[in-house]
PDB file of N, CA and C in Angstrom:
ATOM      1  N   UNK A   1      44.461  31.197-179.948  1.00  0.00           N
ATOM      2  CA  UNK A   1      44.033  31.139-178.578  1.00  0.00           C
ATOM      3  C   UNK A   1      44.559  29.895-177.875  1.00  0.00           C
ATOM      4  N   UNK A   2      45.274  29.321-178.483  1.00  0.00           N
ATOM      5  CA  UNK A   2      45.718  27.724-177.920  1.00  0.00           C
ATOM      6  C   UNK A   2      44.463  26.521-177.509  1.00  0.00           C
ATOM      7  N   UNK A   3      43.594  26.677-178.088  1.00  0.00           N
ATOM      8  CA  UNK A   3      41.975  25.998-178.261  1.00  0.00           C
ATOM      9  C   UNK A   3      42.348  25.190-178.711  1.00  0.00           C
ATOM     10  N   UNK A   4      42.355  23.744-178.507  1.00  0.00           N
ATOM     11  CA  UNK A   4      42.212  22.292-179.882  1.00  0.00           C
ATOM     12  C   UNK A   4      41.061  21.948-179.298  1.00  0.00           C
ATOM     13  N   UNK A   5      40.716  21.235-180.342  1.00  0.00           N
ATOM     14  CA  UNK A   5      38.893  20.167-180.080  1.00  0.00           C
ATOM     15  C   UNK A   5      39.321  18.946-180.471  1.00  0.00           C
ATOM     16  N   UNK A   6      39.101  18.046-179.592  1.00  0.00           N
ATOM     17  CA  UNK A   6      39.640  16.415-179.817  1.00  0.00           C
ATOM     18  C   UNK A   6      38.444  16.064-180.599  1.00  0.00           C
ATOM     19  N   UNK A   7      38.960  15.234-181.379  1.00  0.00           N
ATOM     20  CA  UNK A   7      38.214  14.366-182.230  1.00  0.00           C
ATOM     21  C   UNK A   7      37.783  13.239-181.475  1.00  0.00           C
ATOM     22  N   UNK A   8      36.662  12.390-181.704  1.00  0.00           N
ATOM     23  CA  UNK A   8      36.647  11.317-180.852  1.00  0.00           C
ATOM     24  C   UNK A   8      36.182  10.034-182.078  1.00  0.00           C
ATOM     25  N   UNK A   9      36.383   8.880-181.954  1.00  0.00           N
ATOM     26  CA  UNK A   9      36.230   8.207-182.788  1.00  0.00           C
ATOM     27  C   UNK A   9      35.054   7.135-182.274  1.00  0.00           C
ATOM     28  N   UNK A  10      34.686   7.004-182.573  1.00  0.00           N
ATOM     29  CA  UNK A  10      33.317   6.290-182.073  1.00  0.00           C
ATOM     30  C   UNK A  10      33.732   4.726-182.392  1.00  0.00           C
ATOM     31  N   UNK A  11      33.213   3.370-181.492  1.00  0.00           N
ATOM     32  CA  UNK A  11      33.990   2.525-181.537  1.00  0.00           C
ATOM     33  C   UNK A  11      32.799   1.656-182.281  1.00  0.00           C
ATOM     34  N   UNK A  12      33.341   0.490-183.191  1.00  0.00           N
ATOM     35  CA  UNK A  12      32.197   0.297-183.850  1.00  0.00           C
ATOM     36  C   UNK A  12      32.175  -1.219-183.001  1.00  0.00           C
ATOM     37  N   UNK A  13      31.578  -2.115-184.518  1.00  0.00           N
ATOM     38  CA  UNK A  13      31.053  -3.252-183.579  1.00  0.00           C
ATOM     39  C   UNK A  13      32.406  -4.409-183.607  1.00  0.00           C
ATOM     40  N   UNK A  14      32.966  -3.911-184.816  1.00  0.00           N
ATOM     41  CA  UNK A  14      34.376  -5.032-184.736  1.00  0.00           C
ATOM     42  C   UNK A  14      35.138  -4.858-183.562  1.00  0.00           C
ATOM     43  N   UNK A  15      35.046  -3.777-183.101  1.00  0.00           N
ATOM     44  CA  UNK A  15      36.021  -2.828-181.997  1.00  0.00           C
ATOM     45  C   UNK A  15      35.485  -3.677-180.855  1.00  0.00           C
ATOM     46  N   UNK A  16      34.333  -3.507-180.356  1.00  0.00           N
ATOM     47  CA  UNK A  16      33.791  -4.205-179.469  1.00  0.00           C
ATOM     48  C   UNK A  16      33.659  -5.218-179.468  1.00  0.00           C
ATOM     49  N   UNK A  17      33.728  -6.701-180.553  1.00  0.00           N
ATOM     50  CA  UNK A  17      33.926  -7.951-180.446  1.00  0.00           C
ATOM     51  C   UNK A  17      35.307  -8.175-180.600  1.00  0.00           C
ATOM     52  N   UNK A  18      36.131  -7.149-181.136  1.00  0.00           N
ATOM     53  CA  UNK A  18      37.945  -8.212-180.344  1.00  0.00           C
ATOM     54  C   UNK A  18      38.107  -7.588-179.091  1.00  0.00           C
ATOM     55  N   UNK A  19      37.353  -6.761-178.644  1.00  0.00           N
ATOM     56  CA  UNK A  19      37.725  -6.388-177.257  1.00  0.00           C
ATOM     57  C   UNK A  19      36.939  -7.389-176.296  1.00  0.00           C
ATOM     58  N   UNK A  20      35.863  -7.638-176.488  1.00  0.00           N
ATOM     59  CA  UNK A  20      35.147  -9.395-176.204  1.00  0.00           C
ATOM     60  C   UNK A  20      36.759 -10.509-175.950  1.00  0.00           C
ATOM     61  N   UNK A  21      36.844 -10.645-176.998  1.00  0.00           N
ATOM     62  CA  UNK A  21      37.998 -11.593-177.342  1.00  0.00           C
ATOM     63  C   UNK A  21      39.327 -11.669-176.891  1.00  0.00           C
ATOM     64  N   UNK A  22      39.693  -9.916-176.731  1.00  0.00           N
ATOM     65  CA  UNK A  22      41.311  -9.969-176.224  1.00  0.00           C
ATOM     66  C   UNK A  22      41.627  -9.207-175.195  1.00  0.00           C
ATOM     67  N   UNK A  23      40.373  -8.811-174.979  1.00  0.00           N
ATOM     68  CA  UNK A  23      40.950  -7.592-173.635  1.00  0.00           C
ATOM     69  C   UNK A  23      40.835  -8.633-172.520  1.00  0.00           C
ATOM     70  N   UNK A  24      41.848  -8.025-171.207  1.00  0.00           N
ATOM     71  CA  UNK A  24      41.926  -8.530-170.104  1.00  0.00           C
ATOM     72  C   UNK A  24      43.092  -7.553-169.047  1.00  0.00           C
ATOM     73  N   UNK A  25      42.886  -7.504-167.848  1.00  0.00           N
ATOM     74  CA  UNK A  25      43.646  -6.707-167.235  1.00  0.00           C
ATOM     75  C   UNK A  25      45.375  -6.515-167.680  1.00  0.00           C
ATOM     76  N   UNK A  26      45.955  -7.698-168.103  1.00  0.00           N
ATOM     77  CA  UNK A  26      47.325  -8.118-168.752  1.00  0.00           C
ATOM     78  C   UNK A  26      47.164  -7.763-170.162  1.00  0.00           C
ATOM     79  N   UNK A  27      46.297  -7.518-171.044  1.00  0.00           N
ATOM     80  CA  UNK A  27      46.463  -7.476-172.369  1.00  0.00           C
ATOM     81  C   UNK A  27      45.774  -5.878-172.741  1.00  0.00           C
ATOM     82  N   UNK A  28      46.218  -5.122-172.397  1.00  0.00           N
ATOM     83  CA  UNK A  28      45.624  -3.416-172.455  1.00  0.00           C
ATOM     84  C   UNK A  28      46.470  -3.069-174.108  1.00  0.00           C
ATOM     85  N   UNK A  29      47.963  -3.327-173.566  1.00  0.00           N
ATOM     86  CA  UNK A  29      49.085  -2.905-174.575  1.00  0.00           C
ATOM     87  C   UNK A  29      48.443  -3.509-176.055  1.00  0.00           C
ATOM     88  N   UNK A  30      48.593  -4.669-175.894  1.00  0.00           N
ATOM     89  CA  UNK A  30      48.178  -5.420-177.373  1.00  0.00           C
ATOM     90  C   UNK A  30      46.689  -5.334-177.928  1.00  0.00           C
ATOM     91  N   UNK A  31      45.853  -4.936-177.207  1.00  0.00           N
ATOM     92  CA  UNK A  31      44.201  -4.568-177.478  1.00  0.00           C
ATOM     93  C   UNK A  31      43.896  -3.367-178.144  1.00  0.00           C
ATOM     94  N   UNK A  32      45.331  -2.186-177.483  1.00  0.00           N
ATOM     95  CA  UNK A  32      45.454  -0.754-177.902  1.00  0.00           C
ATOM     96  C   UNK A  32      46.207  -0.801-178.761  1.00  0.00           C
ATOM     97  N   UNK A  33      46.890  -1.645-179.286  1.00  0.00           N
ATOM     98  CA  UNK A  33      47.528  -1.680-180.419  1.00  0.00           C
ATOM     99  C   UNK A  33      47.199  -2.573-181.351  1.00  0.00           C
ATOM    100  N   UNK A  34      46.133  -3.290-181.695  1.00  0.00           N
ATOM    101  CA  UNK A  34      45.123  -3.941-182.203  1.00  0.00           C
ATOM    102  C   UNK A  34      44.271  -3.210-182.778  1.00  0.00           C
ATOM    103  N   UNK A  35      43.683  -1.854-182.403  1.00  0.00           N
ATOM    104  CA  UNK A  35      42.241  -1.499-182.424  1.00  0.00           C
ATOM    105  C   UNK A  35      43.174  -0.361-182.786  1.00  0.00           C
ATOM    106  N   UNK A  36      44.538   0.095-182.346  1.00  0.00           N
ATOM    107  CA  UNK A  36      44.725   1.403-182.962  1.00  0.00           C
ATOM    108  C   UNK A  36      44.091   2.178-182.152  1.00  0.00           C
ATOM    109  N   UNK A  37      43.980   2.408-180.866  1.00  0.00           N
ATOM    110  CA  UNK A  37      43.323   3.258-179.661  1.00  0.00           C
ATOM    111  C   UNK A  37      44.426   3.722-178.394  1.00  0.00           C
ATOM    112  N   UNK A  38      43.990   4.484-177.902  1.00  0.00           N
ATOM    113  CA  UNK A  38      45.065   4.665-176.399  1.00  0.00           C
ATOM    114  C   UNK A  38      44.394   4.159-175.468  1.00  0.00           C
ATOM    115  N   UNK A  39      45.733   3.873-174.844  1.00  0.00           N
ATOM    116  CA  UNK A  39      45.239   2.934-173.588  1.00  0.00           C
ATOM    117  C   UNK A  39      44.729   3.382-172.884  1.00  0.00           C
ATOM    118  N   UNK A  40      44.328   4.149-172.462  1.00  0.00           N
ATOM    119  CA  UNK A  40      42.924   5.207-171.299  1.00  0.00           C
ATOM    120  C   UNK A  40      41.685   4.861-172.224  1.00  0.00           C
ATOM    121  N   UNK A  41      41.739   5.132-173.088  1.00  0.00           N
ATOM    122  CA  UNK A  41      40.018   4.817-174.295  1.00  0.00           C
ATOM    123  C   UNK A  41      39.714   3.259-174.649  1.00  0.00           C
ATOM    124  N   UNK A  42      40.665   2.416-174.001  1.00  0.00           N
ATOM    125  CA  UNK A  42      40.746   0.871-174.273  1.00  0.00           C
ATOM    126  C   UNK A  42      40.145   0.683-172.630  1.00  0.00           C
ATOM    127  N   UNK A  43      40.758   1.238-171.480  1.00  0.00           N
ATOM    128  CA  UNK A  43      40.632   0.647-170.307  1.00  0.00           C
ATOM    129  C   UNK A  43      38.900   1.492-169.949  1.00  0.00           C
ATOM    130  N   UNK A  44      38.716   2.738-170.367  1.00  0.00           N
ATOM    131  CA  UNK A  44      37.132   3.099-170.265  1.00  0.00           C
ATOM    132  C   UNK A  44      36.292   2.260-170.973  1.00  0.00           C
ATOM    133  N   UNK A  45      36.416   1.471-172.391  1.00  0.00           N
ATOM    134  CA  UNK A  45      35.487   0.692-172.770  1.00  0.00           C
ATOM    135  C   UNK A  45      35.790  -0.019-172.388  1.00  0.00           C
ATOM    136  N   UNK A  46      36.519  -0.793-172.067  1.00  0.00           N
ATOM    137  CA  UNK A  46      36.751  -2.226-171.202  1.00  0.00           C
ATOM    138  C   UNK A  46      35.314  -2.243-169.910  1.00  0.00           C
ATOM    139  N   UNK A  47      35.875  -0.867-168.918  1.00  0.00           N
ATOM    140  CA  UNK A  47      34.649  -1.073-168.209  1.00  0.00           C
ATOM    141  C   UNK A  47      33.667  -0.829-168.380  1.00  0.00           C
ATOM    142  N   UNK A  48      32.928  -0.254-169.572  1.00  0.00           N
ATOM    143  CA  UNK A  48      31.867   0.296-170.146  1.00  0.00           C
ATOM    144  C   UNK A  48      31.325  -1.165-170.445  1.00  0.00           C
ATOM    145  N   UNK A  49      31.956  -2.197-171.307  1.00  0.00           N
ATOM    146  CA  UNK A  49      31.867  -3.380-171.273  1.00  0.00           C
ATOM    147  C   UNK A  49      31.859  -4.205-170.637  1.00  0.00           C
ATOM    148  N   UNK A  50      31.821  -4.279-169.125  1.00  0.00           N
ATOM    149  CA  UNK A  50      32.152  -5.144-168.498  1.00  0.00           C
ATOM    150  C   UNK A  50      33.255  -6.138-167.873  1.00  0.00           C
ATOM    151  N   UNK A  51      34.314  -5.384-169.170  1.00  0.00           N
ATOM    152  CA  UNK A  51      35.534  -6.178-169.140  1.00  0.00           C
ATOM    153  C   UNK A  51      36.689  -5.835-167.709  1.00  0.00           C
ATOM    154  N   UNK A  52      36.306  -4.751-167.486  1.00  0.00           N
ATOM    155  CA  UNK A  52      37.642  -4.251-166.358  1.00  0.00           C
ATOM    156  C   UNK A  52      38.528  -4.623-165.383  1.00  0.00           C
ATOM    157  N   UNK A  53      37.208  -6.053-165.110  1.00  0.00           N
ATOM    158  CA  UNK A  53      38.188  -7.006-164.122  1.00  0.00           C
ATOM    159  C   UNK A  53      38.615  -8.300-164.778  1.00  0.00           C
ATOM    160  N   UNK A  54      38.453  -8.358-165.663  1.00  0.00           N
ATOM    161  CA  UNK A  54      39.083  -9.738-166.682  1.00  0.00           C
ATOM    162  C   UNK A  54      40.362 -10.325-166.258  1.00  0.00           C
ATOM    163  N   UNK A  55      41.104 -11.347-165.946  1.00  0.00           N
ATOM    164  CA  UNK A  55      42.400 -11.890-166.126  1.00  0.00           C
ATOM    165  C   UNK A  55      42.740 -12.190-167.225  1.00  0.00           C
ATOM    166  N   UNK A  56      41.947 -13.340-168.069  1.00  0.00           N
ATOM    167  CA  UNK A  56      42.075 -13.449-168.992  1.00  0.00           C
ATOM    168  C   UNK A  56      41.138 -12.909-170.198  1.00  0.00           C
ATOM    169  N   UNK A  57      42.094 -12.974-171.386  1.00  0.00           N
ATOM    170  CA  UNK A  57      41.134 -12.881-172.572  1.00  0.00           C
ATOM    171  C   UNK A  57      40.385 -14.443-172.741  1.00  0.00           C
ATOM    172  N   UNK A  58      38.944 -13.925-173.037  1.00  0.00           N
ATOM    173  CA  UNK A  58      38.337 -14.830-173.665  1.00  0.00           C
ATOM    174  C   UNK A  58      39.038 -15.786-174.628  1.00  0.00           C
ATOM    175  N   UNK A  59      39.523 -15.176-175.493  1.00  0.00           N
ATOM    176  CA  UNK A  59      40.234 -15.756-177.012  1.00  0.00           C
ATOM    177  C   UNK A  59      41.160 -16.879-176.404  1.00  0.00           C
ATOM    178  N   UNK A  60      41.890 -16.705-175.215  1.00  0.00           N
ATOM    179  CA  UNK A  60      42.639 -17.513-174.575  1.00  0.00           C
ATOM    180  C   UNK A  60      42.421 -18.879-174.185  1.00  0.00           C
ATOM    181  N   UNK A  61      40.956 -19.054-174.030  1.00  0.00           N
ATOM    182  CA  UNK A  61      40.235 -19.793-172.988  1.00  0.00           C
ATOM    183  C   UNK A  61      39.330 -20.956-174.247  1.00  0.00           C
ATOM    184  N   UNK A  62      40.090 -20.694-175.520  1.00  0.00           N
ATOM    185  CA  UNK A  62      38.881 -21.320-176.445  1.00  0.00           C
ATOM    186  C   UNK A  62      39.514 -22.698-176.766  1.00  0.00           C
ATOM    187  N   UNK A  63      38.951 -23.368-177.481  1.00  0.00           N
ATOM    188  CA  UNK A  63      40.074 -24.228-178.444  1.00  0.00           C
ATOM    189  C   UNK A  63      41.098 -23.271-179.398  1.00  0.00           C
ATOM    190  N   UNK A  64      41.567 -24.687-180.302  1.00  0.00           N
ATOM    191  CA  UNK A  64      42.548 -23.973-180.985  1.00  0.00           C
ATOM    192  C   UNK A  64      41.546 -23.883-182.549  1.00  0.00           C
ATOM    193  N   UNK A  65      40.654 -24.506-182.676  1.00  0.00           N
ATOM    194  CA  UNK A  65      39.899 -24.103-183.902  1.00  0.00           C
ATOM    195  C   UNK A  65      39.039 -22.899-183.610  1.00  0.00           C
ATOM    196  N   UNK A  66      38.510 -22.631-182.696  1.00  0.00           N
ATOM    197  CA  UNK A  66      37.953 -21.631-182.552  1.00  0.00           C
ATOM    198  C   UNK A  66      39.221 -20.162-182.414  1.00  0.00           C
ATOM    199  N   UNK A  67      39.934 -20.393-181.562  1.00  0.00           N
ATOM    200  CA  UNK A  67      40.827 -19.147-181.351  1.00  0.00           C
ATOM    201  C   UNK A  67      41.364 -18.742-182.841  1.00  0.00           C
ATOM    202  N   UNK A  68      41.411 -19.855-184.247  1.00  0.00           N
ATOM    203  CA  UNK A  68      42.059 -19.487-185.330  1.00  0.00           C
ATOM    204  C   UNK A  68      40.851 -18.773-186.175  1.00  0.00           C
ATOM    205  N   UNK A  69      39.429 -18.979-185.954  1.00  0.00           N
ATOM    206  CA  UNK A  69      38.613 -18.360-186.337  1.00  0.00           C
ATOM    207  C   UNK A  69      38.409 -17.099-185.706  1.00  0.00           C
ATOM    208  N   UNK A  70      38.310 -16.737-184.841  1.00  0.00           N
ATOM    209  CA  UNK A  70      38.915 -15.680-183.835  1.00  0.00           C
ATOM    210  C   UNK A  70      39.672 -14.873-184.576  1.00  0.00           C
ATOM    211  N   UNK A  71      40.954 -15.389-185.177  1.00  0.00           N
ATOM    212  CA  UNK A  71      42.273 -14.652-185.574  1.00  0.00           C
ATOM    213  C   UNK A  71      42.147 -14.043-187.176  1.00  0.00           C
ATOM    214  N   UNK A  72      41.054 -15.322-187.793  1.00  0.00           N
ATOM    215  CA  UNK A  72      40.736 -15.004-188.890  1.00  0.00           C
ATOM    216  C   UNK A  72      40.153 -13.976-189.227  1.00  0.00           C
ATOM    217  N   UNK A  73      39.008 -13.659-188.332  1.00  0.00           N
ATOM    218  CA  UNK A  73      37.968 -13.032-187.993  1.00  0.00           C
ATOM    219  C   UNK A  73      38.702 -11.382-187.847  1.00  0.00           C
ATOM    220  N   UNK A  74      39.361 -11.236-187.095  1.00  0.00           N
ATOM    221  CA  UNK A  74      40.767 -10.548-186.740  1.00  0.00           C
ATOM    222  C   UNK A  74      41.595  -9.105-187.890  1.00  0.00           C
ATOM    223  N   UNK A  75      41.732 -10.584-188.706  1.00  0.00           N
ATOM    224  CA  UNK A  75      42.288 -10.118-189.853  1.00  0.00           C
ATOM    225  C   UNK A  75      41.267  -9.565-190.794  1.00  0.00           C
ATOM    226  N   UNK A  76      40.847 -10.368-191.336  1.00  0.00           N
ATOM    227  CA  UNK A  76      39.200  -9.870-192.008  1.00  0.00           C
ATOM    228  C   UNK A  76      38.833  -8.471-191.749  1.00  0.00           C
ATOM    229  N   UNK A  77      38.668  -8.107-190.080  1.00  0.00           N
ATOM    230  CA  UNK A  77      38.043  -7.057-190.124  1.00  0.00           C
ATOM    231  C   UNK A  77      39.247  -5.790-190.174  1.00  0.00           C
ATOM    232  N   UNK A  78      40.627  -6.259-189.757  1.00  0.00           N
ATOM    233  CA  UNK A  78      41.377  -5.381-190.908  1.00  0.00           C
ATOM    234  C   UNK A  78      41.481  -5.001-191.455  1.00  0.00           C
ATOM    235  N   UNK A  79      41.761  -5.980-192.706  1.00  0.00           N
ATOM    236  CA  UNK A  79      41.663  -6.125-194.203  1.00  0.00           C
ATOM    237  C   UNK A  79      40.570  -4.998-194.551  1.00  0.00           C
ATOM    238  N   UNK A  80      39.412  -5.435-193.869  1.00  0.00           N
ATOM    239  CA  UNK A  80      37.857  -4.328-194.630  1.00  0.00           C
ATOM    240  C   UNK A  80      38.073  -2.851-194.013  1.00  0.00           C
ATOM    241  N   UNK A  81      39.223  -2.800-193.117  1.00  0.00           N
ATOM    242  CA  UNK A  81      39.557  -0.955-192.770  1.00  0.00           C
ATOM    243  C   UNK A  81      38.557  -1.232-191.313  1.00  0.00           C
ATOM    244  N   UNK A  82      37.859  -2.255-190.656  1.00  0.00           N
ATOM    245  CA  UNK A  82      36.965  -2.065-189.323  1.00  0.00           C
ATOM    246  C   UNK A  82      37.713  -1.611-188.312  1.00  0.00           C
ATOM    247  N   UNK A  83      38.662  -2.231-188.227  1.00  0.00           N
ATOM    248  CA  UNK A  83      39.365  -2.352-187.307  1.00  0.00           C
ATOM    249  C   UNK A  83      41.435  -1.538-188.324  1.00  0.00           C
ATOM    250  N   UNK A  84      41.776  -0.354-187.237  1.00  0.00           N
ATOM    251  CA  UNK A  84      42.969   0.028-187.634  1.00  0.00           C
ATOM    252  C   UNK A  84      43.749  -0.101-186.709  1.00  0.00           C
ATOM    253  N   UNK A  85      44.966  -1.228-186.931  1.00  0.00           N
ATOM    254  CA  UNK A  85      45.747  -1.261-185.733  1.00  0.00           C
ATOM    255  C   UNK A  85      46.769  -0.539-186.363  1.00  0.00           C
ATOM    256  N   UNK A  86      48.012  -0.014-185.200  1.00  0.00           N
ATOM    257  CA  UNK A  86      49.179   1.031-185.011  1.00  0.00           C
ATOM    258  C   UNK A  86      49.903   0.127-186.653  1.00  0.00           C
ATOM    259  N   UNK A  87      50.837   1.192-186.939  1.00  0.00           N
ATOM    260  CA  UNK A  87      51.451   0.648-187.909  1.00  0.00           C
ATOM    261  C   UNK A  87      52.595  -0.427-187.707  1.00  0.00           C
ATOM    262  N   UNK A  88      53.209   0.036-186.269  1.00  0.00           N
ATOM    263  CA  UNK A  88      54.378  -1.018-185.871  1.00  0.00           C
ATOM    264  C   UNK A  88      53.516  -2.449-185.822  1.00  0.00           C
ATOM    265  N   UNK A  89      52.538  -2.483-184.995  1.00  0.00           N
ATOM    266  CA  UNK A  89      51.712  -3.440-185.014  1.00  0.00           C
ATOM    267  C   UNK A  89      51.352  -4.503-186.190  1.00  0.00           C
ATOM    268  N   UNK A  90      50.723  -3.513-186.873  1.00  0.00           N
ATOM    269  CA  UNK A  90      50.591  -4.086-187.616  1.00  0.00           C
ATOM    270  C   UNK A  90      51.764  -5.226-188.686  1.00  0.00           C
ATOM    271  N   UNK A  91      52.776  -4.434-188.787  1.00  0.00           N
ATOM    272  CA  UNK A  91      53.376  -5.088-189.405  1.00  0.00           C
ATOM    273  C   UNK A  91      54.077  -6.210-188.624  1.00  0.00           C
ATOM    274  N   UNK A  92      53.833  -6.546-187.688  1.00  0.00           N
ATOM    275  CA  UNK A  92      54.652  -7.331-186.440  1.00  0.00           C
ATOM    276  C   UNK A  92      53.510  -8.839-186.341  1.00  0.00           C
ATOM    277  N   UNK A  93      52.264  -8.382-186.954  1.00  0.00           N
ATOM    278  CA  UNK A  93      51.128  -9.446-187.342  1.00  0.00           C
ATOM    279  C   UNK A  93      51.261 -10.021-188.510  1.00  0.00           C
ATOM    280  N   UNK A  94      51.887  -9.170-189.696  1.00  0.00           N
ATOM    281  CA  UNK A  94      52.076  -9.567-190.942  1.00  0.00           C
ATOM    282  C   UNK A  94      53.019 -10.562-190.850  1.00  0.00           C
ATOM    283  N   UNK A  95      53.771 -10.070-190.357  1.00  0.00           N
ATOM    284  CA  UNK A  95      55.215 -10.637-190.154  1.00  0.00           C
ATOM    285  C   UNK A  95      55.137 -12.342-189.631  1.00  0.00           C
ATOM    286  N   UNK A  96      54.602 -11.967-188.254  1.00  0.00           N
ATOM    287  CA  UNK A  96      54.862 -13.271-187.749  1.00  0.00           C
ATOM    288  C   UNK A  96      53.389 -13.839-187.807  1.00  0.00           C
ATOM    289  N   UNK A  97      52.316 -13.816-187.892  1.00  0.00           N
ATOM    290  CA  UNK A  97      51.656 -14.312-188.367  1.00  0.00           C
ATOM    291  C   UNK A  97      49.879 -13.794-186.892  1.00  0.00           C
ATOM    292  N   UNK A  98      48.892 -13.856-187.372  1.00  0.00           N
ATOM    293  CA  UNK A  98      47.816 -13.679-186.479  1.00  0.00           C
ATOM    294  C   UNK A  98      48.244 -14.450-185.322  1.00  0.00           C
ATOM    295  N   UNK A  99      47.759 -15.495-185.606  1.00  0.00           N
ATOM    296  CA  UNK A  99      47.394 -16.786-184.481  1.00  0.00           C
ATOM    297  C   UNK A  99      48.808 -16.655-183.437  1.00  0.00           C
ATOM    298  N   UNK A 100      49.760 -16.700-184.153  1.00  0.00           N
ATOM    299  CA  UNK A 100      51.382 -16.461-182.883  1.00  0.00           C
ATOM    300  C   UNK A 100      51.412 -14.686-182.025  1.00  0.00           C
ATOM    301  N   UNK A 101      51.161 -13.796-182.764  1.00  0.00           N
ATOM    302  CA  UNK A 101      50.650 -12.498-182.187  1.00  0.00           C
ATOM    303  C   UNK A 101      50.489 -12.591-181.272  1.00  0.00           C
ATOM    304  N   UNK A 102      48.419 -13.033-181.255  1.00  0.00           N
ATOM    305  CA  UNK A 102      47.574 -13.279-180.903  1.00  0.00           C
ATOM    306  C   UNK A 102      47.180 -14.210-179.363  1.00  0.00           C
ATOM    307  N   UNK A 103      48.277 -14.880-179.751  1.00  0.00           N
ATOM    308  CA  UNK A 103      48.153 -16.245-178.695  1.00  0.00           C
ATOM    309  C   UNK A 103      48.495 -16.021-177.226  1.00  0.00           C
ATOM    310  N   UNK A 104      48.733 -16.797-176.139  1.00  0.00           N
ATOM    311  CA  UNK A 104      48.826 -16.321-174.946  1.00  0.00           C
ATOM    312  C   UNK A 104      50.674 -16.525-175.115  1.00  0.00           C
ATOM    313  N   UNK A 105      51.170 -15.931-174.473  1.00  0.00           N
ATOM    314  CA  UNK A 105      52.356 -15.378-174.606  1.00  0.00           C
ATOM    315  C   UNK A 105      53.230 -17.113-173.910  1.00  0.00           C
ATOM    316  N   UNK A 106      54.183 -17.644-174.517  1.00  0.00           N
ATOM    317  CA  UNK A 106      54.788 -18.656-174.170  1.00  0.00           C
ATOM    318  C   UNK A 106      53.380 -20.247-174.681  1.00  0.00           C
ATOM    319  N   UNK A 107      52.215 -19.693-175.222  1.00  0.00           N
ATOM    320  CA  UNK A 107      51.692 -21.178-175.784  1.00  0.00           C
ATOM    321  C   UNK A 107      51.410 -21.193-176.959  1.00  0.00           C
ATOM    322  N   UNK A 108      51.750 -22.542-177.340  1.00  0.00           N
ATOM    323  CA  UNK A 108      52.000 -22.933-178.515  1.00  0.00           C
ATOM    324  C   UNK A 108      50.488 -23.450-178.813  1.00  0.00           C
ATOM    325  N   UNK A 109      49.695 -23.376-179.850  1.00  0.00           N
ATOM    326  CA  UNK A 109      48.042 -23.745-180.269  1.00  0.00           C
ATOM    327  C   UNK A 109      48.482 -24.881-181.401  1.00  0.00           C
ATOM    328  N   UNK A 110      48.173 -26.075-181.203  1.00  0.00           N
ATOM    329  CA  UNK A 110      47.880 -27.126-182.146  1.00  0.00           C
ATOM    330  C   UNK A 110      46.851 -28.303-181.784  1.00  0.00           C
ATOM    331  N   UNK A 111      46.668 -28.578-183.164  1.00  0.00           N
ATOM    332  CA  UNK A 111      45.064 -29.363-183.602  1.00  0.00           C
ATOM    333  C   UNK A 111      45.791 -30.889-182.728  1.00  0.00           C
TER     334      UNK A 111
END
């Protein structure tokens, strides 16, 4: 009959604290490819959250000890399967590392 039934994935709580952390009107691409989501289901919880008019990410706005706990935090909930980011992604974090990913695009984070 040409019928599909979308699956929907229910967002948990890791989902909702890096979206705390990294969402912002400029950072949709890297949040949806973080969380492993499409960008329409990133920009509805964004405003479901409050986030919709953000400039910046929070994570941006921290120190640099906190933003690496942040990143740690990040990874961690990776690692435990909480959080599934895209596969290109992912390996583009492995690669070059959380915290450089992660960071605001052109700044450098040191103690």
């Amino acid at each position: 009959m040409g019928l599909t039934k979308k699956s929907y994935r229910k967002w948990n709580q890791a989902e909702i604290e890096v979206m705390n952390w990294f969402y912002s009107s400029t950072t949709i691409s890297l949040v949806s490819n973080l969380l492993g989501r499409s960008k329409p289901s990133v920009k509805v919880n964004a405003v479901s959250l409050n986030l919709g008019k953000r400039k910046t990410p929070d994570a941006w706005n921290v120190d640099s000890d906190t933003f690496r706990s942040i990143c740690r935090k990040t990874e961690i909930y990776i690692g435990d399967g909480k959080l599934v980011p895209t596969e290109a992604f992912l390996q583009i974090l492995l690669s070059h590392g959380y915290e450089r990913v992660l960071s605001e695009p052109g700044m450098t984070r040191s103690s």
